[in-house]
Structures are given as structure tokens and as C-alpha cells.
PDB file of N, CA and C in Angstrom:
ATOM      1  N   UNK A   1      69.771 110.199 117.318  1.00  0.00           N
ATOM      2  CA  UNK A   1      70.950 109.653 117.996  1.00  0.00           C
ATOM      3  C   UNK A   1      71.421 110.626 119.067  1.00  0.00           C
ATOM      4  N   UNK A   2      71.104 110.185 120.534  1.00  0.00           N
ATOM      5  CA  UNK A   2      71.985 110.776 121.580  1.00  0.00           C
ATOM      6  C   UNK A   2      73.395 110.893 121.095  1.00  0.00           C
ATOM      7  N   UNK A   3      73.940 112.110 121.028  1.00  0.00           N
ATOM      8  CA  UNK A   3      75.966 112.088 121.323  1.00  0.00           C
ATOM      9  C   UNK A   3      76.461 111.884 122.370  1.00  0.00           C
ATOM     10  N   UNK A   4      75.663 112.011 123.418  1.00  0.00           N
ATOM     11  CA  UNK A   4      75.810 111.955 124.595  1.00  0.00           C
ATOM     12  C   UNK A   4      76.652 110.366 125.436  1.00  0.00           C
ATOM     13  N   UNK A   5      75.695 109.116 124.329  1.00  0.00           N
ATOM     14  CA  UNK A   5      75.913 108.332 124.589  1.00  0.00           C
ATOM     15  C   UNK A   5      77.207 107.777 123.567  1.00  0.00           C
ATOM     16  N   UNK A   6      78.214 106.521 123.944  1.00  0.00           N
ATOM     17  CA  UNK A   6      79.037 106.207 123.170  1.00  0.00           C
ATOM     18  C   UNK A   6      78.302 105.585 121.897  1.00  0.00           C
ATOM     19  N   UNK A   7      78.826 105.772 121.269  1.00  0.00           N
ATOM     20  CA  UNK A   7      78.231 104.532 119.656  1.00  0.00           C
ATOM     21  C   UNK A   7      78.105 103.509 120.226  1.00  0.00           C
ATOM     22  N   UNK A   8      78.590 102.694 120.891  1.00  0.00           N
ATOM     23  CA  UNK A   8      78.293 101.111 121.037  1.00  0.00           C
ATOM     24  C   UNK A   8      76.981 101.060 121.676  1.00  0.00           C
ATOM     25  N   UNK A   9      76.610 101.969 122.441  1.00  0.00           N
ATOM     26  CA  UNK A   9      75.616 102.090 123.736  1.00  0.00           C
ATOM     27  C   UNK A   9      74.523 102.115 122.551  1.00  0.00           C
ATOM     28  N   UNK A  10      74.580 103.148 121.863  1.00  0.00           N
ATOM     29  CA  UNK A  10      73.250 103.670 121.176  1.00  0.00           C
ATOM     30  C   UNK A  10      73.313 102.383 119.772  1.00  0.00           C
ATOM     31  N   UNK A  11      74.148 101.445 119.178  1.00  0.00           N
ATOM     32  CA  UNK A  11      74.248 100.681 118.477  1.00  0.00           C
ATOM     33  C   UNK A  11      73.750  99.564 119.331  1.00  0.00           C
ATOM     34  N   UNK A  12      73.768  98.947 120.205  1.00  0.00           N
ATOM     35  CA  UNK A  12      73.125  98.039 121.429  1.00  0.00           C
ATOM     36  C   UNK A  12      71.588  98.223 121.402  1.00  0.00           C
ATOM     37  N   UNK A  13      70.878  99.710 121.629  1.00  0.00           N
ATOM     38  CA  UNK A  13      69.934  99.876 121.858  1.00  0.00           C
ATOM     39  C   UNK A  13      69.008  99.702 120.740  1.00  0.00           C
ATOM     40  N   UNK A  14      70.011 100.440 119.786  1.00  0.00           N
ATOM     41  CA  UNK A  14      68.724 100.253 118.076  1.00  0.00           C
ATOM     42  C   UNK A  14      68.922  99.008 117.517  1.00  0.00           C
ATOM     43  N   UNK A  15      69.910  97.839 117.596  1.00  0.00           N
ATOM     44  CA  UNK A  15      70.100  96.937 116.579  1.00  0.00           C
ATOM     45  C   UNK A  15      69.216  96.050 116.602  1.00  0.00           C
ATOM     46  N   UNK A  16      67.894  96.231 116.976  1.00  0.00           N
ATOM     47  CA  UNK A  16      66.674  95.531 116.802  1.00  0.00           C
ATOM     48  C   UNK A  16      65.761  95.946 115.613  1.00  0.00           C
ATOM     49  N   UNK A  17      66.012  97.373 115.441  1.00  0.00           N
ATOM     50  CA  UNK A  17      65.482  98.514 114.710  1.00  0.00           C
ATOM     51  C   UNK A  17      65.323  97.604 112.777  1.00  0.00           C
ATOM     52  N   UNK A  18      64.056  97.421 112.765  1.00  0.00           N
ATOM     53  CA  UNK A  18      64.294  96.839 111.132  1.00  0.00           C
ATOM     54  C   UNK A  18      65.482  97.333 110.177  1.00  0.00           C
ATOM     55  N   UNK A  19      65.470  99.297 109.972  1.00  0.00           N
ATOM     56  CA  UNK A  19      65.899  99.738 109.666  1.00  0.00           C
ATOM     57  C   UNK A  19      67.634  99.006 109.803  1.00  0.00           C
ATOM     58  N   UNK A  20      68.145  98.935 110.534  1.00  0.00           N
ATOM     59  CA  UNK A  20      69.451  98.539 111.407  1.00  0.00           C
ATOM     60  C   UNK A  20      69.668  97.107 111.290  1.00  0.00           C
ATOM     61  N   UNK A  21      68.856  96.486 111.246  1.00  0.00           N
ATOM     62  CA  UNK A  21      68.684  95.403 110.727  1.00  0.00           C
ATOM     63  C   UNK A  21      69.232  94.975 109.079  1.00  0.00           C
ATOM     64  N   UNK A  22      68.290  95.610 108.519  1.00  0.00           N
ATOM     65  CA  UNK A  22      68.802  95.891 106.968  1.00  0.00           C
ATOM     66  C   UNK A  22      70.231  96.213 106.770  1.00  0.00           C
ATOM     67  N   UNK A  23      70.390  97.154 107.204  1.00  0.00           N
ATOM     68  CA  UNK A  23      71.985  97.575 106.702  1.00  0.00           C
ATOM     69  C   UNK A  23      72.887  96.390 107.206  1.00  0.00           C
ATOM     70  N   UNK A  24      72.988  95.939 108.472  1.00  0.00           N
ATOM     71  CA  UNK A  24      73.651  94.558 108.502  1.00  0.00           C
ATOM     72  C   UNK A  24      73.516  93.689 107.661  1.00  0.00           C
ATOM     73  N   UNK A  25      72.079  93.487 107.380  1.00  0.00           N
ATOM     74  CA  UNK A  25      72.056  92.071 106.013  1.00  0.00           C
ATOM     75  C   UNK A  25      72.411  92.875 105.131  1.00  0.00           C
ATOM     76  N   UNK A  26      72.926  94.150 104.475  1.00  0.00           N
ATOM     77  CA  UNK A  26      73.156  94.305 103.334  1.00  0.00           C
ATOM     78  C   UNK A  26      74.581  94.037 103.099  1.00  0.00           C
ATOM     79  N   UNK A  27      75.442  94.496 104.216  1.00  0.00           N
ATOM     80  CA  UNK A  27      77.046  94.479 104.287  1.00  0.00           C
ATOM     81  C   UNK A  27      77.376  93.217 104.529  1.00  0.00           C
ATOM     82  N   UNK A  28      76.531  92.078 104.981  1.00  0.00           N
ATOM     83  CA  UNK A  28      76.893  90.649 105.375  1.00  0.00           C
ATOM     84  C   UNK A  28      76.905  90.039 103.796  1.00  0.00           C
ATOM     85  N   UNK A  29      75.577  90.332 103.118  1.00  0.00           N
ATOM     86  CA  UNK A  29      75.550  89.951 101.915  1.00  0.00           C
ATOM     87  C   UNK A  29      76.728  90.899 101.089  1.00  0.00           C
ATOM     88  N   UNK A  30      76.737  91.938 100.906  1.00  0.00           N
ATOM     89  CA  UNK A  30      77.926  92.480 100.484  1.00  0.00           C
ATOM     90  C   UNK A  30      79.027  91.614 100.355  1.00  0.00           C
ATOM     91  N   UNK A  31      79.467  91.580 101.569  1.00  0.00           N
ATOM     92  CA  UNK A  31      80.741  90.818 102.293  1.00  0.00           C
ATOM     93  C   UNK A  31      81.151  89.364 101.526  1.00  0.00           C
ATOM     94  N   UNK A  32      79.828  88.578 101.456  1.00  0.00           N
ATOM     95  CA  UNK A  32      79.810  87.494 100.815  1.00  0.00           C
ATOM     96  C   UNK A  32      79.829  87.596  99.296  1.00  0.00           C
ATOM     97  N   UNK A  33      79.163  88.333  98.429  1.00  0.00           N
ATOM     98  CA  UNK A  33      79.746  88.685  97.563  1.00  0.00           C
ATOM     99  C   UNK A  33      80.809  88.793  96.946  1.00  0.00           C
ATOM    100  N   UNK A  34      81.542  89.807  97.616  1.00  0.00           N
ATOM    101  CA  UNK A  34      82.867  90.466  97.542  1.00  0.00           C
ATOM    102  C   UNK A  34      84.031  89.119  97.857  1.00  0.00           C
ATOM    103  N   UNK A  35      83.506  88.255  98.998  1.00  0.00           N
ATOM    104  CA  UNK A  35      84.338  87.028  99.292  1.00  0.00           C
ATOM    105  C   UNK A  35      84.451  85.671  97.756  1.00  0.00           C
ATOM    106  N   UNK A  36      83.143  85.623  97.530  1.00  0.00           N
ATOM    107  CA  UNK A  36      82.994  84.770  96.565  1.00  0.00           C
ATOM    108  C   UNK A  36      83.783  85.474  95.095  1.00  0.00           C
ATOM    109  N   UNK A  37      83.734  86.856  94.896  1.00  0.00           N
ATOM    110  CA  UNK A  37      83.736  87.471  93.813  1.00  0.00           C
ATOM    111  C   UNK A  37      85.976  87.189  93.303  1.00  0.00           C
ATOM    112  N   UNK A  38      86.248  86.961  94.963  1.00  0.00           N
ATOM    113  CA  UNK A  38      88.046  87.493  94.706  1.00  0.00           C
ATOM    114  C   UNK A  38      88.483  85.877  94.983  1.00  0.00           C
ATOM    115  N   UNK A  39      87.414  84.568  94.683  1.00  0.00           N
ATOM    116  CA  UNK A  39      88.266  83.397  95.323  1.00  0.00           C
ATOM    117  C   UNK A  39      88.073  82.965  93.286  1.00  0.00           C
TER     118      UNK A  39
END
């Protein structure tokens, strides 16, 4: 990770990245979880 660049810049560039990928489906599924878990 450049510091150089802002987070959004360098989050733009990798969010193709499988890796980066994953962690989104994990917190989306998370999310849904956590939504279903408190209704």
C-alpha cells in the first residue's frame, strides 16, 4: 500500500483484487447475518 496515495485512491485500484473481494463478501454476509439475527 502506497501512503502516499489517499485510501479511496488505493481502495479504487485494488477492489478487483480476489483477496479484497473476499473481505467485502465477508462483511456483506456478516451484515446480513447480524440484520436477520436482531429482527
Amino acid at each position: 500500500m502506497d501512503l502516499s496515495q489517499p485510501t479511496a485512491t488505493w481502495i479504487e485500484q485494488n477492489k478487483a483484487t480476489p483477496y479484497f473481494a473476499a473481505i467485502i463478501c465477508y462483511f456483506d454476509e456478516l451484515e446480513s447475518a447480524l440484520d436477520f439475527a436482531t429482527k
